[in-house]
C-alpha atoms as a PDB file:
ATOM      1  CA  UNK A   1     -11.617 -16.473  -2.698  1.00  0.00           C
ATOM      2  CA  UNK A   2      -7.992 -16.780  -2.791  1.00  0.00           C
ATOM      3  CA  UNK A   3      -5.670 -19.811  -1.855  1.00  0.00           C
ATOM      4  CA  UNK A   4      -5.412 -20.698   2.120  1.00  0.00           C
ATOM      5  CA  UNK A   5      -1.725 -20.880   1.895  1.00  0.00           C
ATOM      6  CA  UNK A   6       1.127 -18.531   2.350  1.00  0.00           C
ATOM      7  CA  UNK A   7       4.444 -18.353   0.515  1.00  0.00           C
ATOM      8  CA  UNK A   8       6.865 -15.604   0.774  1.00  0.00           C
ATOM      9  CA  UNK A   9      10.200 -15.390  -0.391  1.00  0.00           C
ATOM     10  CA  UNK A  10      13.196 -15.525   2.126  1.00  0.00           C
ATOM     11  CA  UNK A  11      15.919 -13.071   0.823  1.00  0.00           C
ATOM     12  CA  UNK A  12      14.087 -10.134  -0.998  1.00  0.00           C
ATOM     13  CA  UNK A  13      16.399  -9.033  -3.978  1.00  0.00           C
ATOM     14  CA  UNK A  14      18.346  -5.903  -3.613  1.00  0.00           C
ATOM     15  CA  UNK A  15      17.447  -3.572  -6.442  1.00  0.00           C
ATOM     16  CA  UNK A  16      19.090  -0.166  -7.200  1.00  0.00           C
ATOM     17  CA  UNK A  17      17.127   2.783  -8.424  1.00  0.00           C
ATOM     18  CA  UNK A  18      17.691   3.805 -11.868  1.00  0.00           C
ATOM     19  CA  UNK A  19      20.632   6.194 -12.410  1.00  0.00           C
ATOM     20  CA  UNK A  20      19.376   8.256 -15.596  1.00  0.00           C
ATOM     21  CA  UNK A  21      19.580  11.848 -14.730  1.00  0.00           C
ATOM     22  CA  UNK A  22      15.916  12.475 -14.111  1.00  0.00           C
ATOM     23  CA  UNK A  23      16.232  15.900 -16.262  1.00  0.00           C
ATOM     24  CA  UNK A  24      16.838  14.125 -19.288  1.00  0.00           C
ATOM     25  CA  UNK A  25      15.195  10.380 -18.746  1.00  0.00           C
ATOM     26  CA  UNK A  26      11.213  11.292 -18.112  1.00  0.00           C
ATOM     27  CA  UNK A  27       9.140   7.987 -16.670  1.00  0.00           C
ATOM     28  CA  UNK A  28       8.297   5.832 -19.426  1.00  0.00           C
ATOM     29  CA  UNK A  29       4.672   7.393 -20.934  1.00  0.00           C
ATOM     30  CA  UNK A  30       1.727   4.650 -19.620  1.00  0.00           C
ATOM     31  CA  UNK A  31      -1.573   4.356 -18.294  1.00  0.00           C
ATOM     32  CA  UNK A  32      -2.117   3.573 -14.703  1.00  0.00           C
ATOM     33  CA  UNK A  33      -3.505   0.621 -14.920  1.00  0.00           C
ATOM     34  CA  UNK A  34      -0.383  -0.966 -16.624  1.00  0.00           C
ATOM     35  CA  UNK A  35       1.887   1.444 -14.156  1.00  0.00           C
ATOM     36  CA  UNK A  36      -0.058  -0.301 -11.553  1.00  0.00           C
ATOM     37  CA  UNK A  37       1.451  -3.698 -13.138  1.00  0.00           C
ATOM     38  CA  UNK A  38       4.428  -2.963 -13.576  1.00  0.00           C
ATOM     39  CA  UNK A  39       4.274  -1.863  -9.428  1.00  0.00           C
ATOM     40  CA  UNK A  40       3.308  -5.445  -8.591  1.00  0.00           C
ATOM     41  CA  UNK A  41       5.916  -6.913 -10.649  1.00  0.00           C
ATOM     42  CA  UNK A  42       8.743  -4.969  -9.106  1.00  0.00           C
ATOM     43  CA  UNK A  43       7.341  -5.251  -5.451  1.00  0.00           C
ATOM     44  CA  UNK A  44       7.376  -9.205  -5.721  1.00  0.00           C
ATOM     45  CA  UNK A  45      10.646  -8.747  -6.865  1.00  0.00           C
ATOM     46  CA  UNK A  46      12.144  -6.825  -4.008  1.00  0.00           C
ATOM     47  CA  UNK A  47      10.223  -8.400  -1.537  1.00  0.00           C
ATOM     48  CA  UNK A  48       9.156 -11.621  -2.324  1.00  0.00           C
ATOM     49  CA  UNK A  49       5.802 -13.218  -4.007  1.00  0.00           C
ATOM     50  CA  UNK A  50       2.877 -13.864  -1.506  1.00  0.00           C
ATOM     51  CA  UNK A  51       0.050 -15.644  -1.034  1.00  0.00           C
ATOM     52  CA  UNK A  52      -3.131 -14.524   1.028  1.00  0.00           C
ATOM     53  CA  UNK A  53      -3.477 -16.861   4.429  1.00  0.00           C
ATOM     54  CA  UNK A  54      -6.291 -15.814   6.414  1.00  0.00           C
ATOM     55  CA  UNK A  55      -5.472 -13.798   9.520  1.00  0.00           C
ATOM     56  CA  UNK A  56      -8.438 -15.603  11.676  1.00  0.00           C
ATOM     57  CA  UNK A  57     -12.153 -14.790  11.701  1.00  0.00           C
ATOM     58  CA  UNK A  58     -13.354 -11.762  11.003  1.00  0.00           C
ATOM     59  CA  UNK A  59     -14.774 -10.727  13.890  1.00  0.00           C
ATOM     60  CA  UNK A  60     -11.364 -10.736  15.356  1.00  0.00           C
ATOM     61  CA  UNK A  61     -10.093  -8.669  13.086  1.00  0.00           C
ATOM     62  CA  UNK A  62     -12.882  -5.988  12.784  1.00  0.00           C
ATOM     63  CA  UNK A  63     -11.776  -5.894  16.665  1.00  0.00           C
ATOM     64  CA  UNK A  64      -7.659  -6.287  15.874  1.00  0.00           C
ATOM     65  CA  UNK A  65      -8.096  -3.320  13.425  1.00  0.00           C
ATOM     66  CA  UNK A  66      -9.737  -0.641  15.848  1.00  0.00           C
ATOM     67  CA  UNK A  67      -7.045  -1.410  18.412  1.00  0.00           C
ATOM     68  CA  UNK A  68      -4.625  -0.873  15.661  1.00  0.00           C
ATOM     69  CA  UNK A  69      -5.624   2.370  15.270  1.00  0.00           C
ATOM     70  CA  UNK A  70      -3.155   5.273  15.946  1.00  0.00           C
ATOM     71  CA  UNK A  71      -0.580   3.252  18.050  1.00  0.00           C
ATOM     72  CA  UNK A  72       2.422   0.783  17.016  1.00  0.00           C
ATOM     73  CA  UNK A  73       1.701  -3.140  15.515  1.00  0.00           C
ATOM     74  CA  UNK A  74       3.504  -4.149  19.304  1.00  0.00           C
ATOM     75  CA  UNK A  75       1.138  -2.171  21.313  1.00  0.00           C
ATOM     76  CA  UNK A  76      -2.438  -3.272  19.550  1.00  0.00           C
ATOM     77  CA  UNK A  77      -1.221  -6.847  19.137  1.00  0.00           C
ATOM     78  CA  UNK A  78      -0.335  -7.012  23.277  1.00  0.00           C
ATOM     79  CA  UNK A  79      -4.071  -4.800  23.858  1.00  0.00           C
ATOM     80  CA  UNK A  80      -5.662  -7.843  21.673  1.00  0.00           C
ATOM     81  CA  UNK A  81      -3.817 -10.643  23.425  1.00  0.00           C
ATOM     82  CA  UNK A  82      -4.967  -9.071  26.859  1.00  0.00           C
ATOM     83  CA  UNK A  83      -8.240  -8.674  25.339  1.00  0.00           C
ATOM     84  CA  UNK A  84      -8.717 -12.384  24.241  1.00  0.00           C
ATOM     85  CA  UNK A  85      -7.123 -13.930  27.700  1.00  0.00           C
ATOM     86  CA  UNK A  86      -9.382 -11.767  29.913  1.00  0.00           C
ATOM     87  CA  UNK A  87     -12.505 -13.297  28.465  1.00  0.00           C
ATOM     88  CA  UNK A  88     -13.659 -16.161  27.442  1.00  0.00           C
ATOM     89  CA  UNK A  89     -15.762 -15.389  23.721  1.00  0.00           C
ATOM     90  CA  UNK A  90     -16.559 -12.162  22.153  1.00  0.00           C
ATOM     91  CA  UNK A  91     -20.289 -12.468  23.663  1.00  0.00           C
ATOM     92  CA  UNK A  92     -18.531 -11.734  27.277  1.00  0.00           C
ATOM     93  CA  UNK A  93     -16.403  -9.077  25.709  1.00  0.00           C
ATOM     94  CA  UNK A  94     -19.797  -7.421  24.769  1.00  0.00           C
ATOM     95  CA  UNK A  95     -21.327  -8.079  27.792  1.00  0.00           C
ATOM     96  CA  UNK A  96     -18.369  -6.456  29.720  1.00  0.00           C
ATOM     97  CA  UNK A  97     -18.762  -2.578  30.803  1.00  0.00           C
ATOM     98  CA  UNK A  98     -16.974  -0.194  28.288  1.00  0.00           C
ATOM     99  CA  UNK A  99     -14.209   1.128  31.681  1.00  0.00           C
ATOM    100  CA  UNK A 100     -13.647  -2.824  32.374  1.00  0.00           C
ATOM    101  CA  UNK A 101     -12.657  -3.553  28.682  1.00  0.00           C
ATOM    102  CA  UNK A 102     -10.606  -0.154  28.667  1.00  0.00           C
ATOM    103  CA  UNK A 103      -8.371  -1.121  31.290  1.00  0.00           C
ATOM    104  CA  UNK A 104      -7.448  -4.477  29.988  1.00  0.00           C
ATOM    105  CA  UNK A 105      -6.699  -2.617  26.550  1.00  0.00           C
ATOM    106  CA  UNK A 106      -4.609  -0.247  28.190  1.00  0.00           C
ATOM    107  CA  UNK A 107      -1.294  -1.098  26.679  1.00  0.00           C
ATOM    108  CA  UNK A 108      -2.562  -0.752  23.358  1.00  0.00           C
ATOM    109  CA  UNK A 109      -3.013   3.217  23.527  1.00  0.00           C
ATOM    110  CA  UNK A 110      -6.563   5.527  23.344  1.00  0.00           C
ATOM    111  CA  UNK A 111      -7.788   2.443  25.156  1.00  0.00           C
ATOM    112  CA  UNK A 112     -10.779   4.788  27.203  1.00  0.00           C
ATOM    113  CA  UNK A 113     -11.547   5.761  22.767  1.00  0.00           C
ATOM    114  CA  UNK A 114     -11.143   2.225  21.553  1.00  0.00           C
ATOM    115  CA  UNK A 115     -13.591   0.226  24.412  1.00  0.00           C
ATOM    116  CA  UNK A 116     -16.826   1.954  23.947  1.00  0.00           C
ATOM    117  CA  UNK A 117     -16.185   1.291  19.935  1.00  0.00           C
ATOM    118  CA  UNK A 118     -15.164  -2.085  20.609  1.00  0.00           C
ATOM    119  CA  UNK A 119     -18.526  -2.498  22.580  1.00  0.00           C
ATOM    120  CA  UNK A 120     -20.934  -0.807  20.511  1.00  0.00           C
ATOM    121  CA  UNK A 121     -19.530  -2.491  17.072  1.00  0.00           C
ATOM    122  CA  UNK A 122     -20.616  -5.738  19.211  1.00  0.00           C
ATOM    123  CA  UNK A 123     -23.660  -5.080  20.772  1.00  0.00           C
ATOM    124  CA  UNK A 124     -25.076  -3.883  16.770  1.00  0.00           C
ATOM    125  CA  UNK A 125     -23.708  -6.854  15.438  1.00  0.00           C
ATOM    126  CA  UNK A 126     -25.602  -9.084  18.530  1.00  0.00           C
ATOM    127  CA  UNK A 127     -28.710  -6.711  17.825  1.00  0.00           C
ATOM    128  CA  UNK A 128     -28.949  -7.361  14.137  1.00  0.00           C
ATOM    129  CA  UNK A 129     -28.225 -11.207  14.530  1.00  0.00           C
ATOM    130  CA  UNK A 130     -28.702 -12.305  18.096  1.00  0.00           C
ATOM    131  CA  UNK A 131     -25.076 -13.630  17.745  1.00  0.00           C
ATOM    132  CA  UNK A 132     -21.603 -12.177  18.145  1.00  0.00           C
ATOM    133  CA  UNK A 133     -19.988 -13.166  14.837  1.00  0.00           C
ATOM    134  CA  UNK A 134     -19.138 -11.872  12.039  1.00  0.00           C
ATOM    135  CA  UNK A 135     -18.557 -15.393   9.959  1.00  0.00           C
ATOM    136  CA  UNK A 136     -21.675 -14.895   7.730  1.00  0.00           C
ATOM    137  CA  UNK A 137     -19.684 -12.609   5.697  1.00  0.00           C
ATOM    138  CA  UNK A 138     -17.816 -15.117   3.858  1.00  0.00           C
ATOM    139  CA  UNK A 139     -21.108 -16.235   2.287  1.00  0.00           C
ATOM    140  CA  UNK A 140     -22.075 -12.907   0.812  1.00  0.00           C
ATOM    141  CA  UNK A 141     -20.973 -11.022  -1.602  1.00  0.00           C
ATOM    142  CA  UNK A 142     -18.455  -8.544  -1.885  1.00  0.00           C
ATOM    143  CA  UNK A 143     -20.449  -5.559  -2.329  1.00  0.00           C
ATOM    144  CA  UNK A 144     -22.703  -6.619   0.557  1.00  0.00           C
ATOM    145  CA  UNK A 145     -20.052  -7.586   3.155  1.00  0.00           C
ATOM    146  CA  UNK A 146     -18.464  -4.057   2.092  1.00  0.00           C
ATOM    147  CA  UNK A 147     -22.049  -2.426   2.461  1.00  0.00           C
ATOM    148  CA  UNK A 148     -22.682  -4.308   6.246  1.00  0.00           C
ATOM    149  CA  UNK A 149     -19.406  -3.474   7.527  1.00  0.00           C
ATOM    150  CA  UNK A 150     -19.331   0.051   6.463  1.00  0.00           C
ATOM    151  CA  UNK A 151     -23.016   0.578   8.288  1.00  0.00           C
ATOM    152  CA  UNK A 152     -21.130   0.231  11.510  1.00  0.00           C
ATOM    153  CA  UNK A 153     -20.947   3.245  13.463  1.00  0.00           C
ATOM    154  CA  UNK A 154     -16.965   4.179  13.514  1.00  0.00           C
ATOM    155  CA  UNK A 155     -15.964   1.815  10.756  1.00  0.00           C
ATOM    156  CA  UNK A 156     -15.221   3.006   7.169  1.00  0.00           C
ATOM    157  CA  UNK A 157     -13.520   1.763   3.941  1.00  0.00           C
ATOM    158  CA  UNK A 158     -10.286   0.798   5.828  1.00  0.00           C
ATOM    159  CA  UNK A 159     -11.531  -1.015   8.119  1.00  0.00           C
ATOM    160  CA  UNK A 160     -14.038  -2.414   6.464  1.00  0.00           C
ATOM    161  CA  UNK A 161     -11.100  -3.179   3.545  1.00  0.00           C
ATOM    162  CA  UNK A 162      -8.853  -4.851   6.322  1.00  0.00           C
ATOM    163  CA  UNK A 163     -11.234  -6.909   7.716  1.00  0.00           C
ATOM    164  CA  UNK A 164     -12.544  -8.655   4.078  1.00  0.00           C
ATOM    165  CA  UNK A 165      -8.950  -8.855   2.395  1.00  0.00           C
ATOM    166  CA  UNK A 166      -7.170 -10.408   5.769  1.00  0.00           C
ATOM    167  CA  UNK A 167      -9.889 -12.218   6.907  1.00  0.00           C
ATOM    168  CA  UNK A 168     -11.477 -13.371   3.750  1.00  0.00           C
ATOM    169  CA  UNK A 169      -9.292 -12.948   1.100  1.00  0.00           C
ATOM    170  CA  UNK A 170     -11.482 -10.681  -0.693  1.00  0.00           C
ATOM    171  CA  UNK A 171     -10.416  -8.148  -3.628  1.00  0.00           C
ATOM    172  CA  UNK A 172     -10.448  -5.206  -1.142  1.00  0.00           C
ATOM    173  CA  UNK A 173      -8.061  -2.559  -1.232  1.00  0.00           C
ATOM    174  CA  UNK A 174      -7.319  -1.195   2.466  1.00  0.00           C
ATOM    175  CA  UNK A 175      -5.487   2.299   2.059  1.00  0.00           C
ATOM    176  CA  UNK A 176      -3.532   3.450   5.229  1.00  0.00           C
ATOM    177  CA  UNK A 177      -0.872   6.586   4.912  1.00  0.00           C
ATOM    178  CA  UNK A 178       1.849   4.728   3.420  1.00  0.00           C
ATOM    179  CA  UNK A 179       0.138   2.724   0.685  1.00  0.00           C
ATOM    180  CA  UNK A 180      -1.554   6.634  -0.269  1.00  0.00           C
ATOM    181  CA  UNK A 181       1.976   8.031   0.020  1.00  0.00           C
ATOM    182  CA  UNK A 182       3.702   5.688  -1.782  1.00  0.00           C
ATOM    183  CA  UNK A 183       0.515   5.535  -4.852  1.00  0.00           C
ATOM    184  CA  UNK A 184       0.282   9.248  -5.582  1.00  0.00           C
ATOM    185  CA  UNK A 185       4.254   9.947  -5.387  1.00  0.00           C
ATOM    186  CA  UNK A 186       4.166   6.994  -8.229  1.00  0.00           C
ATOM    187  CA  UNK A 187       1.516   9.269 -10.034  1.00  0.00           C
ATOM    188  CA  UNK A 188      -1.010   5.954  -9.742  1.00  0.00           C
ATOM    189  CA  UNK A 189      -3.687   8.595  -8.425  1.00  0.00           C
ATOM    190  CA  UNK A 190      -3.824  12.269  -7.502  1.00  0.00           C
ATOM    191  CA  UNK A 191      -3.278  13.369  -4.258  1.00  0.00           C
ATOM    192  CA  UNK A 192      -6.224  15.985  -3.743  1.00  0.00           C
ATOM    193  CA  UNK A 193      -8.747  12.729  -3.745  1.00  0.00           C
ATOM    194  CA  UNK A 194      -7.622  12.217  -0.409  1.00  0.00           C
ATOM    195  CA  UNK A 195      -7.180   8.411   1.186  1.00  0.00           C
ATOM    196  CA  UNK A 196     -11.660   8.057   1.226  1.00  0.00           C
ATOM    197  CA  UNK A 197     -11.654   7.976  -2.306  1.00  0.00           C
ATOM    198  CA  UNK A 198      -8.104   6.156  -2.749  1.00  0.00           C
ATOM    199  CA  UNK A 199      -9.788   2.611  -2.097  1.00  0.00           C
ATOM    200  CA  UNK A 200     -12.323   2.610  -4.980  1.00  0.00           C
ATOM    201  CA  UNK A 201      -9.752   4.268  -7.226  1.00  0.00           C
ATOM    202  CA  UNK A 202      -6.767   1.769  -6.310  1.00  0.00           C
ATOM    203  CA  UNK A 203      -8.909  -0.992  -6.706  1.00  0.00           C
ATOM    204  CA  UNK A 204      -9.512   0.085 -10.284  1.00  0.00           C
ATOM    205  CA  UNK A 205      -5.996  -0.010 -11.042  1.00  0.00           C
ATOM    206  CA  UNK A 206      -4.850  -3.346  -9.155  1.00  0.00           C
ATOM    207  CA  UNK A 207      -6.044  -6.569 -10.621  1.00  0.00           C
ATOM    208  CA  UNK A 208      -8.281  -8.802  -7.669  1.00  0.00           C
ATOM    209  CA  UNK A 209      -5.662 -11.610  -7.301  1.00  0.00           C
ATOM    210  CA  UNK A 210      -2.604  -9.026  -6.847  1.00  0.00           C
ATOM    211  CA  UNK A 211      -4.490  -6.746  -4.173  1.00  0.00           C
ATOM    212  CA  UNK A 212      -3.043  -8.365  -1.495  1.00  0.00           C
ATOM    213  CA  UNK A 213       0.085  -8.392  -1.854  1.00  0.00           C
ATOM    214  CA  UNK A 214       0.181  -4.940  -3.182  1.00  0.00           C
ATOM    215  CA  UNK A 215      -1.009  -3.877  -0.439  1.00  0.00           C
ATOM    216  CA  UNK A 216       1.427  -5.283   2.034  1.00  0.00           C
ATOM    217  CA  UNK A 217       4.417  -4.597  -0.056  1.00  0.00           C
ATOM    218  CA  UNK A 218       3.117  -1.202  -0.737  1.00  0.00           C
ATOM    219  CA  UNK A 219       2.831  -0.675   3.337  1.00  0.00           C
ATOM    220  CA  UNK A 220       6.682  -2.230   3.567  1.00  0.00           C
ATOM    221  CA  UNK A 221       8.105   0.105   0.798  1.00  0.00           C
ATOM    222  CA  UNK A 222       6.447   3.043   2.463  1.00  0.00           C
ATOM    223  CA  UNK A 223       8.111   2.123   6.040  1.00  0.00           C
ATOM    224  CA  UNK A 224      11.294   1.157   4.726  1.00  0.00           C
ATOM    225  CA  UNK A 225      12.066   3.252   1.273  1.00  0.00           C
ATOM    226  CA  UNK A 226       9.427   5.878   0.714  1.00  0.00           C
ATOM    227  CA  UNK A 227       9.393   7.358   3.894  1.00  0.00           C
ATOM    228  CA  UNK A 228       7.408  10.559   4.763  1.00  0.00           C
ATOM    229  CA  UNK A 229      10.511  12.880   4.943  1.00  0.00           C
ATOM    230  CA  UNK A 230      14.082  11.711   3.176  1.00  0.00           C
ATOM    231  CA  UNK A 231      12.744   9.368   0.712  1.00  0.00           C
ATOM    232  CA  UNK A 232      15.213   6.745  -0.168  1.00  0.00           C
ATOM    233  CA  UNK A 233      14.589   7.366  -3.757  1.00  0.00           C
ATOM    234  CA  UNK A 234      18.703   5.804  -4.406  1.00  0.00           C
ATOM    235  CA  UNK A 235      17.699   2.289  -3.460  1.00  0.00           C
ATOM    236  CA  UNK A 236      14.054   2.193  -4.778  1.00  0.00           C
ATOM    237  CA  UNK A 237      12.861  -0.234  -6.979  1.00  0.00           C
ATOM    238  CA  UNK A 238      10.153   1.836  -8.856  1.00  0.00           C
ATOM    239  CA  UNK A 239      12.608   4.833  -9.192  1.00  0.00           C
ATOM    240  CA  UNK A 240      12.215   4.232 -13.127  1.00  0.00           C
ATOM    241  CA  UNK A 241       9.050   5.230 -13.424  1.00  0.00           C
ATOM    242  CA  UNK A 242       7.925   7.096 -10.616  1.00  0.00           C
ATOM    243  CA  UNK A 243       6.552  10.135 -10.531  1.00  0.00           C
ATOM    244  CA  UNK A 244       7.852  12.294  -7.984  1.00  0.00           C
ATOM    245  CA  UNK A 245      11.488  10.888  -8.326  1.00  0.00           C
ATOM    246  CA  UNK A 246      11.666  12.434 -11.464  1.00  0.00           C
ATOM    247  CA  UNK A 247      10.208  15.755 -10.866  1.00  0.00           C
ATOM    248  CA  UNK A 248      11.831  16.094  -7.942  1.00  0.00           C
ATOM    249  CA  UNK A 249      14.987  15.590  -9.979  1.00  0.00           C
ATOM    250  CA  UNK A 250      15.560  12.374  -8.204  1.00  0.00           C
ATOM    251  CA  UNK A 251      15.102  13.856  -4.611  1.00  0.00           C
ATOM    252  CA  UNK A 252      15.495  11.701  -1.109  1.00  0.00           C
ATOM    253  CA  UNK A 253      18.299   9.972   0.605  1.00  0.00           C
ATOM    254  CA  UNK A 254      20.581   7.631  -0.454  1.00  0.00           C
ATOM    255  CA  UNK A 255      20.267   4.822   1.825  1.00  0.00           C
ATOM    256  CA  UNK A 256      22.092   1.078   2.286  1.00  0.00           C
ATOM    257  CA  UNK A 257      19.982   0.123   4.469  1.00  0.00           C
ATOM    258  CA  UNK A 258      19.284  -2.940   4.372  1.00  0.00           C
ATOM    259  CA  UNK A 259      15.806  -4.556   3.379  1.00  0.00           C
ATOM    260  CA  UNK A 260      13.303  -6.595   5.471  1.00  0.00           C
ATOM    261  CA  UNK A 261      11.064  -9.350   4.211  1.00  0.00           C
ATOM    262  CA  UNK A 262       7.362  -8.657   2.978  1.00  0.00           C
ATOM    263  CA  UNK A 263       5.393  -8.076   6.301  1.00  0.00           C
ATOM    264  CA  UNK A 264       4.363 -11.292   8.245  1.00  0.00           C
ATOM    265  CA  UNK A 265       1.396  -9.222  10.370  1.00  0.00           C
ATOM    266  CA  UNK A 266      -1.816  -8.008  10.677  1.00  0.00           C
ATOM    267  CA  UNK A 267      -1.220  -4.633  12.356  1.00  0.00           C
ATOM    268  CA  UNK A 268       1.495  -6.750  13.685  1.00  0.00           C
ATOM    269  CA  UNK A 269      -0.779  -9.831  14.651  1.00  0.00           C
ATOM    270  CA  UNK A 270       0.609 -13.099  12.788  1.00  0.00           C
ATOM    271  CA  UNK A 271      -1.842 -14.597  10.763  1.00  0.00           C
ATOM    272  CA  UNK A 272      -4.317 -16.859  12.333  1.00  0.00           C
ATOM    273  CA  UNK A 273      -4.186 -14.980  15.578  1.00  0.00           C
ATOM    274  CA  UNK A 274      -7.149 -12.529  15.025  1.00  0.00           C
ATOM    275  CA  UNK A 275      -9.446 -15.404  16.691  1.00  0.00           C
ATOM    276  CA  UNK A 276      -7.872 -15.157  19.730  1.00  0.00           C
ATOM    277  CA  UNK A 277      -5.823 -18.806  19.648  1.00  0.00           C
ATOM    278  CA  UNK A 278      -2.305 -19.001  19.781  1.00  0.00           C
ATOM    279  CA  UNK A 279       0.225 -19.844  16.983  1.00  0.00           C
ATOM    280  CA  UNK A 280       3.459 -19.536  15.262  1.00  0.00           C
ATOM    281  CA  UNK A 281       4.134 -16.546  13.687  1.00  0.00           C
ATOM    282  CA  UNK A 282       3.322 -17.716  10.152  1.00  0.00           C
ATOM    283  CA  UNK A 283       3.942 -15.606   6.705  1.00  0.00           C
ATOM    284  CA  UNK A 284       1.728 -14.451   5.345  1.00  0.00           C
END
């Protein structure tokens, strides 16, 4: 399991894309496993080194991570605060009625979706242990935490990703639409396999101690740099040997902007607040 301690750097280094005309200067020729290493390397360098802190139990963030779904880090984190305040333990949350947990979700979006999921993923877990906790996972395996989760009704590979590599520090690879973007415009994997398939691939390519912090980084650049439309392939660090910069004859946007620091959040939750206590907003 990996170290319960955080570190991130404070200033992430500037880092300007490589200015060989992509029509003559083709990405250096190499397999993507050592592409994938070469990623890491550059990511820590434009946005700092990290080391995985847990972001609470994981429970809480099976829970943080469905109210994260299809709304803004602001919105979820408020919907889990309300959550947490407006009962006591997670055994009241399941003993709640699915309408009664919806409204006190409300702010975090889909909230009349997200309670009956919320409920259900509780009352299985309370059916197939007679408690509400999840904190038996960090004494199995990998393969069999990944195998539990993902029997869940509503909860596949990301979810089931985000809740082992915040949690628990495991070697999981979550895969949301930036870290997929970002990946197959590198030319790390193809885009037809679709994001499903992206986690076991990814996870081939990224050695277990950097799969963390590629994945947050990855999320940041995506945000920040790689954006959906107007890539801002003129300030990208992994310009040099990326994919889609140079077939696209170094396509995108120009862009000063300047840089944030790696991502402090679960879904926008610091770390350490997916059990429901308060604390500073540590890195992670």
């Amino acid at each position: 399991m990996a170290q319960n301690g955080a570190t991130a750097a404070e200033k992430p280094r500037r880092r300007k894309a490589a200015t060989a005309n992509p029509a003559t200067a083709a990405p250096t020729q190499q397999g993507p496993s050592l592409k994938a290493a070469w990623v890491c390397e550059k990511l820590d360098e434009e946005y700092g080194q990290l080391t995985w802190r847990s972001h609470g139990e994981p429970l809480g963030a099976l829970v943080m991570t469905i109210l994260s779904q299809h709304t803004s880090d602001k919105n979820s984190e408020r919907a889990f605060d309300s959550l947490r305040r407006a009962y006591k333990d997670w055994d009241a949350v399941r003993e709640a009625g699915a309408p009664e947990i919806a409204d006190t979700i409300r702010s975090g979006g889909l909230a009349d979706a997200k309670a009956p999921r919320i409920k259900r993923v509780l009352e299985e877990i309370h059916g197939r242990t007679g408690a509400t906790n999840l904190d038996f996972l960090a004494d199995m395996p990998t393969d069999e935490a990944r195998a539990y989760l993902n029997g869940f009704h509503g909860v596949g590979p990301k979810t089931t990703a985000c809740v082992l590599m915040f949690s628990l520090g495991r070697p999981v690879l979550p895969v949301d639409t930036h870290v997929f973007r970002v990946s197959h415009r590198l030319g790390l994997i193809a885009k037809r396999i679709g994001e499903a398939k992206a986690h076991d691939a990814l996870e081939k390519l990224v050695p277990p101690e950097r799969v963390y912090a590629f994945h947050v980084h990855m999320i940041r650049h995506g945000r920040r740099v790689c954006t959906a439309q107007r890539p801002r392939c003129g300030v990208c660090a992994l310009a040099e040997r990326c994919d889609y910069y140079h077939a696209t004859g170094g396509g995108g946007e120009a862009d000063d902007a300047p840089r944030e620091t790696a991502a402090t959040t679960l879904h926008g939750l610091p770390s350490g607040r997916a059990d429901g206590h308060s604390g500073g907003a540590d890195s992670v």
